[in-house]
C-alpha atoms as a PDB file:
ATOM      1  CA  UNK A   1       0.000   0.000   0.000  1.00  0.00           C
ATOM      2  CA  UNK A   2       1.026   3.357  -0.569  1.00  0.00           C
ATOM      3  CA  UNK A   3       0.968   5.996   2.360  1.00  0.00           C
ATOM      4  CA  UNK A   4       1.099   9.862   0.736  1.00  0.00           C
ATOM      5  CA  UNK A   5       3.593  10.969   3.885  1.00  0.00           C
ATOM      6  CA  UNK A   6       3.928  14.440   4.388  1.00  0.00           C
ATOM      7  CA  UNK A   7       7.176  16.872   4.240  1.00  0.00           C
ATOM      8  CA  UNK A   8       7.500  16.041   0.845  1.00  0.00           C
ATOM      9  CA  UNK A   9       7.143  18.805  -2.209  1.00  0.00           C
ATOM     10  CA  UNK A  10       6.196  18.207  -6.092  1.00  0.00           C
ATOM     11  CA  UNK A  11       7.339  21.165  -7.925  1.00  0.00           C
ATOM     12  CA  UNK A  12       8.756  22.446 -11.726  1.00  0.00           C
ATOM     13  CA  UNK A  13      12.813  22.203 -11.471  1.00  0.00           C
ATOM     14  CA  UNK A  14      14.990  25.568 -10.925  1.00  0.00           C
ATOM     15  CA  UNK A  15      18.295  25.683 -11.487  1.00  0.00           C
ATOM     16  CA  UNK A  16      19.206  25.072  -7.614  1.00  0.00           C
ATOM     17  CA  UNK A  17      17.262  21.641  -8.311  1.00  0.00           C
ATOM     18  CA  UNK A  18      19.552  20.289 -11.545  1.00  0.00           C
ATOM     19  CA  UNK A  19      22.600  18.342  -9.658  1.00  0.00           C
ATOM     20  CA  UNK A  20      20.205  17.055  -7.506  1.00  0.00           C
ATOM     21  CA  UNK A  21      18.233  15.943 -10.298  1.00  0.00           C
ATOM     22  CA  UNK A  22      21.190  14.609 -12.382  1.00  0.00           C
ATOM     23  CA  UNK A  23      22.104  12.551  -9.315  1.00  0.00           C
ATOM     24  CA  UNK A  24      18.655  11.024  -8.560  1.00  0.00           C
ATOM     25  CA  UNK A  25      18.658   9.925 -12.285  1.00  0.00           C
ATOM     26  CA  UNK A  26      22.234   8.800 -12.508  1.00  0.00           C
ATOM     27  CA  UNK A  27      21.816   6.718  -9.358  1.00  0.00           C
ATOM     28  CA  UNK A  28      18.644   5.146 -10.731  1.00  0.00           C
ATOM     29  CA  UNK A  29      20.543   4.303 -14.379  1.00  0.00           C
ATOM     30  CA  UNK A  30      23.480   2.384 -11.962  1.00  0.00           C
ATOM     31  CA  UNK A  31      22.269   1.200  -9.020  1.00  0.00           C
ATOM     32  CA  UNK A  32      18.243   0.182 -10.176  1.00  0.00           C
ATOM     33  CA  UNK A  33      18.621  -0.442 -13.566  1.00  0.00           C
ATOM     34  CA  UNK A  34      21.951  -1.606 -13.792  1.00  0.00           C
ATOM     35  CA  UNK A  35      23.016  -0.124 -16.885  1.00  0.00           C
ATOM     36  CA  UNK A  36      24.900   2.844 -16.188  1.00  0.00           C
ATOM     37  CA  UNK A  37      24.922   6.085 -17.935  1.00  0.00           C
ATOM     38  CA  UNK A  38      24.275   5.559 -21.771  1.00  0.00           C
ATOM     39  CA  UNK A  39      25.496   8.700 -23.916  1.00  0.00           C
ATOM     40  CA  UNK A  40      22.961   8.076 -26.827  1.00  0.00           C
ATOM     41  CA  UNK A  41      20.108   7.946 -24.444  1.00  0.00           C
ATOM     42  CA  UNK A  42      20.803  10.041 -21.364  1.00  0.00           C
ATOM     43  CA  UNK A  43      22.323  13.167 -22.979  1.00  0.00           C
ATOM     44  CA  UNK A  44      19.215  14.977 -21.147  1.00  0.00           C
ATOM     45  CA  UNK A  45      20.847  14.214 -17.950  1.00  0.00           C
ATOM     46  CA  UNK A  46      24.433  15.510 -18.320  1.00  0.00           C
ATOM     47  CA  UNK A  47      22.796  18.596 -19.512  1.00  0.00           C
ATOM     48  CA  UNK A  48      19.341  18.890 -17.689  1.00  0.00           C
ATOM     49  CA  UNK A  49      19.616  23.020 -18.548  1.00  0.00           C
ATOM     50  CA  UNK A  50      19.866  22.478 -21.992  1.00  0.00           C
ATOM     51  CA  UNK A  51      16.999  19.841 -22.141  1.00  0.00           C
ATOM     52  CA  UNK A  52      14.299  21.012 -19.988  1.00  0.00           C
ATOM     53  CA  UNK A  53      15.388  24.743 -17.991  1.00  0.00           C
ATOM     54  CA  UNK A  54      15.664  26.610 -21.793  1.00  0.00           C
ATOM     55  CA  UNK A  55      13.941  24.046 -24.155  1.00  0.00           C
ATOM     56  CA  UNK A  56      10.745  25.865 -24.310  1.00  0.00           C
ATOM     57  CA  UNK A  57       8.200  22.830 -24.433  1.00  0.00           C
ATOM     58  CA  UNK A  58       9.855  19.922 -22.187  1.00  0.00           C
ATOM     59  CA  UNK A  59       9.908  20.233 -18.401  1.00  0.00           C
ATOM     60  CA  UNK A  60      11.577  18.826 -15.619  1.00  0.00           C
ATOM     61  CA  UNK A  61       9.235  18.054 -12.243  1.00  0.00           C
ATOM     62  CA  UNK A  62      11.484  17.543  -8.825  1.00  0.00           C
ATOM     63  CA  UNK A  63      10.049  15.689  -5.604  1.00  0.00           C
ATOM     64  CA  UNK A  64      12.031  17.617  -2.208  1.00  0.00           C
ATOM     65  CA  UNK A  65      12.356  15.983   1.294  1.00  0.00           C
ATOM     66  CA  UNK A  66      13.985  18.462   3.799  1.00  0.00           C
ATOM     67  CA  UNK A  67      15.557  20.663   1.252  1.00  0.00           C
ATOM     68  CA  UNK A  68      17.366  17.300  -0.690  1.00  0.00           C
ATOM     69  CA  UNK A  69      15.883  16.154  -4.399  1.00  0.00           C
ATOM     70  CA  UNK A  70      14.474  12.647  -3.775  1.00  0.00           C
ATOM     71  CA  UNK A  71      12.421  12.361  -7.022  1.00  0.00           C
ATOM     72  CA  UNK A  72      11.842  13.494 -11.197  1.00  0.00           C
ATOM     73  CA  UNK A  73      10.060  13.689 -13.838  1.00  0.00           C
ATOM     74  CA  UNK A  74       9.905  14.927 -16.903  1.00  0.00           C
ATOM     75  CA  UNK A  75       8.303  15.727 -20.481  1.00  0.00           C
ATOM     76  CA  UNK A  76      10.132  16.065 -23.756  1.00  0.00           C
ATOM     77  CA  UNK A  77       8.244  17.515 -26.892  1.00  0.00           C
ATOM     78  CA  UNK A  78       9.581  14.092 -28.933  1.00  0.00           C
ATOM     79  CA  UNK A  79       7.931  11.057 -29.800  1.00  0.00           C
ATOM     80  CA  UNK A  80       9.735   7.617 -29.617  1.00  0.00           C
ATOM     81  CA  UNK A  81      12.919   7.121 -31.759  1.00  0.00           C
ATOM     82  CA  UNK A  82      13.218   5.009 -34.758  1.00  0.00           C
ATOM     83  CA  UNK A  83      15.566   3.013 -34.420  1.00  0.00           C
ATOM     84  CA  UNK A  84      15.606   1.648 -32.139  1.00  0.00           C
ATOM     85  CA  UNK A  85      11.456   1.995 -31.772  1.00  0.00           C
ATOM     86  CA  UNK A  86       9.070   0.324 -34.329  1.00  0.00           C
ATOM     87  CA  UNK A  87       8.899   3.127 -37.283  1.00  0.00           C
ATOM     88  CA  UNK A  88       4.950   3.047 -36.665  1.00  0.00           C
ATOM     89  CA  UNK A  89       5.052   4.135 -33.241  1.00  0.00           C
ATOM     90  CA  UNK A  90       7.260   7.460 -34.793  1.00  0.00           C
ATOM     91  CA  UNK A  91       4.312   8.004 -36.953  1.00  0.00           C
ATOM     92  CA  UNK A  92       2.170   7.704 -34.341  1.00  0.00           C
ATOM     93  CA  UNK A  93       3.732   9.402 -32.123  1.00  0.00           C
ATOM     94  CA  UNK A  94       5.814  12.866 -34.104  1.00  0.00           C
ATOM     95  CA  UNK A  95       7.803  15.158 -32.868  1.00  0.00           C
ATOM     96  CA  UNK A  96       5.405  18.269 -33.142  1.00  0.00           C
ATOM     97  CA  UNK A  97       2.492  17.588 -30.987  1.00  0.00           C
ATOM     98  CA  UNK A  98       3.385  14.218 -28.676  1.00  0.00           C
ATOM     99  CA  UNK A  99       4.821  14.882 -25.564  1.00  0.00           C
ATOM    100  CA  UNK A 100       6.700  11.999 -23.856  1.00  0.00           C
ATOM    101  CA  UNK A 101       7.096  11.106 -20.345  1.00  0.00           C
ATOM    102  CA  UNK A 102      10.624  10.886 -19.040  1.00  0.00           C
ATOM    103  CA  UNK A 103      12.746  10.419 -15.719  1.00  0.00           C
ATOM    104  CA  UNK A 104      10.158   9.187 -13.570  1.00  0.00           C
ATOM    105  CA  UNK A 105      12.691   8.368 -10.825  1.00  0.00           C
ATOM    106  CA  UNK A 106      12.575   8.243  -6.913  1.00  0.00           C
ATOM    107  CA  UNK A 107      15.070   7.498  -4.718  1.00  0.00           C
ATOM    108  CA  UNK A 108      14.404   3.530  -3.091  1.00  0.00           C
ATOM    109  CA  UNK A 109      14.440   5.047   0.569  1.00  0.00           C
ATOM    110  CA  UNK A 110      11.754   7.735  -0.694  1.00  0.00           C
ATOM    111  CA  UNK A 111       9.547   5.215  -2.482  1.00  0.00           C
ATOM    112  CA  UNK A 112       6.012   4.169  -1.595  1.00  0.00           C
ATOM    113  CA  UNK A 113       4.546   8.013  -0.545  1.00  0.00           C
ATOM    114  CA  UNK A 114       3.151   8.422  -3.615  1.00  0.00           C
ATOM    115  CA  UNK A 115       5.516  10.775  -5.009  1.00  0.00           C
ATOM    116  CA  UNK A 116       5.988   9.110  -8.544  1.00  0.00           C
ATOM    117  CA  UNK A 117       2.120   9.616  -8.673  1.00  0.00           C
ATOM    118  CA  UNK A 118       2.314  13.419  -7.907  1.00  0.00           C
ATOM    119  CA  UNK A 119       5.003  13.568  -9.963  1.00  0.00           C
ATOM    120  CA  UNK A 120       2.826  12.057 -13.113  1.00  0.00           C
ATOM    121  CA  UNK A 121      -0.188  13.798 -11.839  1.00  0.00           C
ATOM    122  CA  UNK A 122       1.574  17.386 -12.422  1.00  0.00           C
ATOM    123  CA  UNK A 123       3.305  16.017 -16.003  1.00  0.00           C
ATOM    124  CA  UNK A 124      -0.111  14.863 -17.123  1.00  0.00           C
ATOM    125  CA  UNK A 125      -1.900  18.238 -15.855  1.00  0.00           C
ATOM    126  CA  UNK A 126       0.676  20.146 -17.622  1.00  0.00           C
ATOM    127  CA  UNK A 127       0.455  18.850 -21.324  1.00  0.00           C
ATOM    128  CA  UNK A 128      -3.222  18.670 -20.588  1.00  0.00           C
ATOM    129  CA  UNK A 129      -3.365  22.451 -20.351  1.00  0.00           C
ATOM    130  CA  UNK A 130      -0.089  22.706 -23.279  1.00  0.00           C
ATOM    131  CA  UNK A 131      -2.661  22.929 -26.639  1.00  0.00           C
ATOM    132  CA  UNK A 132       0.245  22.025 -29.156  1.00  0.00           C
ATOM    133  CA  UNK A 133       0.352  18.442 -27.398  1.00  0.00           C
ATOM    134  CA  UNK A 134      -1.974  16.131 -28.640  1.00  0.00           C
ATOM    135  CA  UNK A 135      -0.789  12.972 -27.135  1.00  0.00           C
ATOM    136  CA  UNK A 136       1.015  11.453 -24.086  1.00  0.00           C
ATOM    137  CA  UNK A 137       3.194   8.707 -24.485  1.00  0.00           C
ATOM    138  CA  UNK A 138       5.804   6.505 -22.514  1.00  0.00           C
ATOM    139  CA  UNK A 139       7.900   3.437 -22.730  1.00  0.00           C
ATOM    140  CA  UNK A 140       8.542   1.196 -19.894  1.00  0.00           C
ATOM    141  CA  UNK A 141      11.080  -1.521 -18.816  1.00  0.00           C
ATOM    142  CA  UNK A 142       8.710  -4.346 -17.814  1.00  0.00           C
ATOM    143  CA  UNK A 143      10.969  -6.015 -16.016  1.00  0.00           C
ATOM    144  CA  UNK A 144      11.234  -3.104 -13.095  1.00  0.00           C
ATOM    145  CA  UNK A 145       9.342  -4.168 -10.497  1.00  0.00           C
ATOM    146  CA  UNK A 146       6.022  -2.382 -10.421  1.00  0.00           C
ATOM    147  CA  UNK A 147       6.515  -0.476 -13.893  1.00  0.00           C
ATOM    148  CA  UNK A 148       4.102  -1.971 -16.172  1.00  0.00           C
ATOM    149  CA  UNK A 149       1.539  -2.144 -13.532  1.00  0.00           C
ATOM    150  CA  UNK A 150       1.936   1.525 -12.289  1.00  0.00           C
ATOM    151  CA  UNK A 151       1.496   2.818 -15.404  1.00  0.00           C
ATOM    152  CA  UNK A 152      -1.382   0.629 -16.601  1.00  0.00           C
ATOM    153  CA  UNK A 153      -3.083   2.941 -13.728  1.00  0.00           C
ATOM    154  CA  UNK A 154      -2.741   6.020 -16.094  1.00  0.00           C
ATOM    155  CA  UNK A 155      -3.174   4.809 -19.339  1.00  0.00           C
ATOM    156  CA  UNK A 156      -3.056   2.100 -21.926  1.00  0.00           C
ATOM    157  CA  UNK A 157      -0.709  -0.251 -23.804  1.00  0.00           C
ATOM    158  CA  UNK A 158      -0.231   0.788 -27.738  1.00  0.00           C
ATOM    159  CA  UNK A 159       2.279  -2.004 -28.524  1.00  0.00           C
ATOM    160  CA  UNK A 160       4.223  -4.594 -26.514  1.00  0.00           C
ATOM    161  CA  UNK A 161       7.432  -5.120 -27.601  1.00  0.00           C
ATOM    162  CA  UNK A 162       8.236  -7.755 -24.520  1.00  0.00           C
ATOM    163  CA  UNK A 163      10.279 -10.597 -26.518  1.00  0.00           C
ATOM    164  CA  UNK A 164      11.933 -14.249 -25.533  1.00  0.00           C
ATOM    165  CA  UNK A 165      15.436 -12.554 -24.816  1.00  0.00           C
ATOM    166  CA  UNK A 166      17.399 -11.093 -22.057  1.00  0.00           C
ATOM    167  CA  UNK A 167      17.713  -7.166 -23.349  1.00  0.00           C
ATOM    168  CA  UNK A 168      15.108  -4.589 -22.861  1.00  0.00           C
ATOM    169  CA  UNK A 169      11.742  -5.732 -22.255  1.00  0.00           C
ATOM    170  CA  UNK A 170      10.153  -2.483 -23.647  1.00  0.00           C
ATOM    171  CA  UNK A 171       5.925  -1.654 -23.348  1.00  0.00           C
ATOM    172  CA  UNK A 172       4.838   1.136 -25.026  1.00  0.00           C
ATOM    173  CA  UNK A 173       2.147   3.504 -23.699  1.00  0.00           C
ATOM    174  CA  UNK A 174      -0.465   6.665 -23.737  1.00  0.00           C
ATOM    175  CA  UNK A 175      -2.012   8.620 -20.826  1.00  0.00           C
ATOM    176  CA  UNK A 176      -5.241   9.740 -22.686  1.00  0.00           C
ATOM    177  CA  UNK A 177      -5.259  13.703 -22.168  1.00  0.00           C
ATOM    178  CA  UNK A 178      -9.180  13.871 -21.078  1.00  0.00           C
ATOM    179  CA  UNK A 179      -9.318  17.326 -22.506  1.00  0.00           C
ATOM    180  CA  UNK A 180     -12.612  19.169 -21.759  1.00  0.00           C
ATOM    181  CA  UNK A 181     -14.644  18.796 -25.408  1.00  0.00           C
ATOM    182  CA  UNK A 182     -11.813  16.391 -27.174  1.00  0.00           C
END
């Protein structure tokens, strides 16, 4: 079960927040996921500024326990890649008008307040109220503990990419927008 404890914050990223933020992410890419810092994937984290701070459409979300960043999230105005996603989730999904749903990271000793749900809550909220997005979409690593079922909480599978091998067992998603009249 999980308890929504108190003395925690959800709140857009400031500058103050970014090593914090690189940190929580980095620690999540080495110690949780096991796969370290990958320079064709995580360029967002070396340079959090650059990504989400300036970048005019993508935003970066930080949960703070006594002053300390414990959580992220964030959105980037990109669909999924192809390669090394299937070319008709790109279509699906382009550039111009999908936001997707990044970084949704919380440190193991903070987990199970509810934070990665505030954390989605104010992402979703956000491109709900951001009129040149007209979709949501995430991937997921089903074999994280929890992932796929967390998510299946906000939205729906599109396509399931879970194979008989040992790599990546990637589940594509959208979080329907539920815009008033759509």
């Amino acid at each position: 079960m999980t308890a929504v404890a108190t003395g925690y914050r959800v709140r857009p990223a400031r500058a103050a927040d970014l090593a914090g933020a690189r940190s929580v992410m980095l620690d999540t890419f080495y110690q949780v996921f096991g796969i370290g810092y990958l320079p064709e994937y995580h360029q967002d984290v070396i340079d959090p500024d650059s990504a989400y701070l300036r970048h005019p459409r993508n935003r970066l979300w930080v949960a703070e326990y006594d002053g300390a960043v414990v959580g992220t999230t964030a959105i980037r105005a990109q669909g999924p890649a192809h390669p090394p996603h299937p070319a008709e989730l790109s279509a699906r999904y382009p550039d111009d008008t999908t936001a997707q749903l990044f970084r949704v990271y919380i440190r193991p000793e903070h987990q199970r307040h509810g934070l990665a749900t505030r954390l989605v809550e104010a992402a979703v909220a956000h491109v709900r109220e951001t009129p040149a997005f007209d979709r949501l979409y995430l991937h997921t690593d089903a074999r994280t503990p929890g992932a796929l079922e967390f998510w299946l909480t906000f939205g729906h599978i599109v396509h399931d990419a879970r194979g008989p091998h040992s790599g990546f067992q990637t589940v594509h998603l959208e979080i329907p927008l539920d815009r008033p009249g759509g």
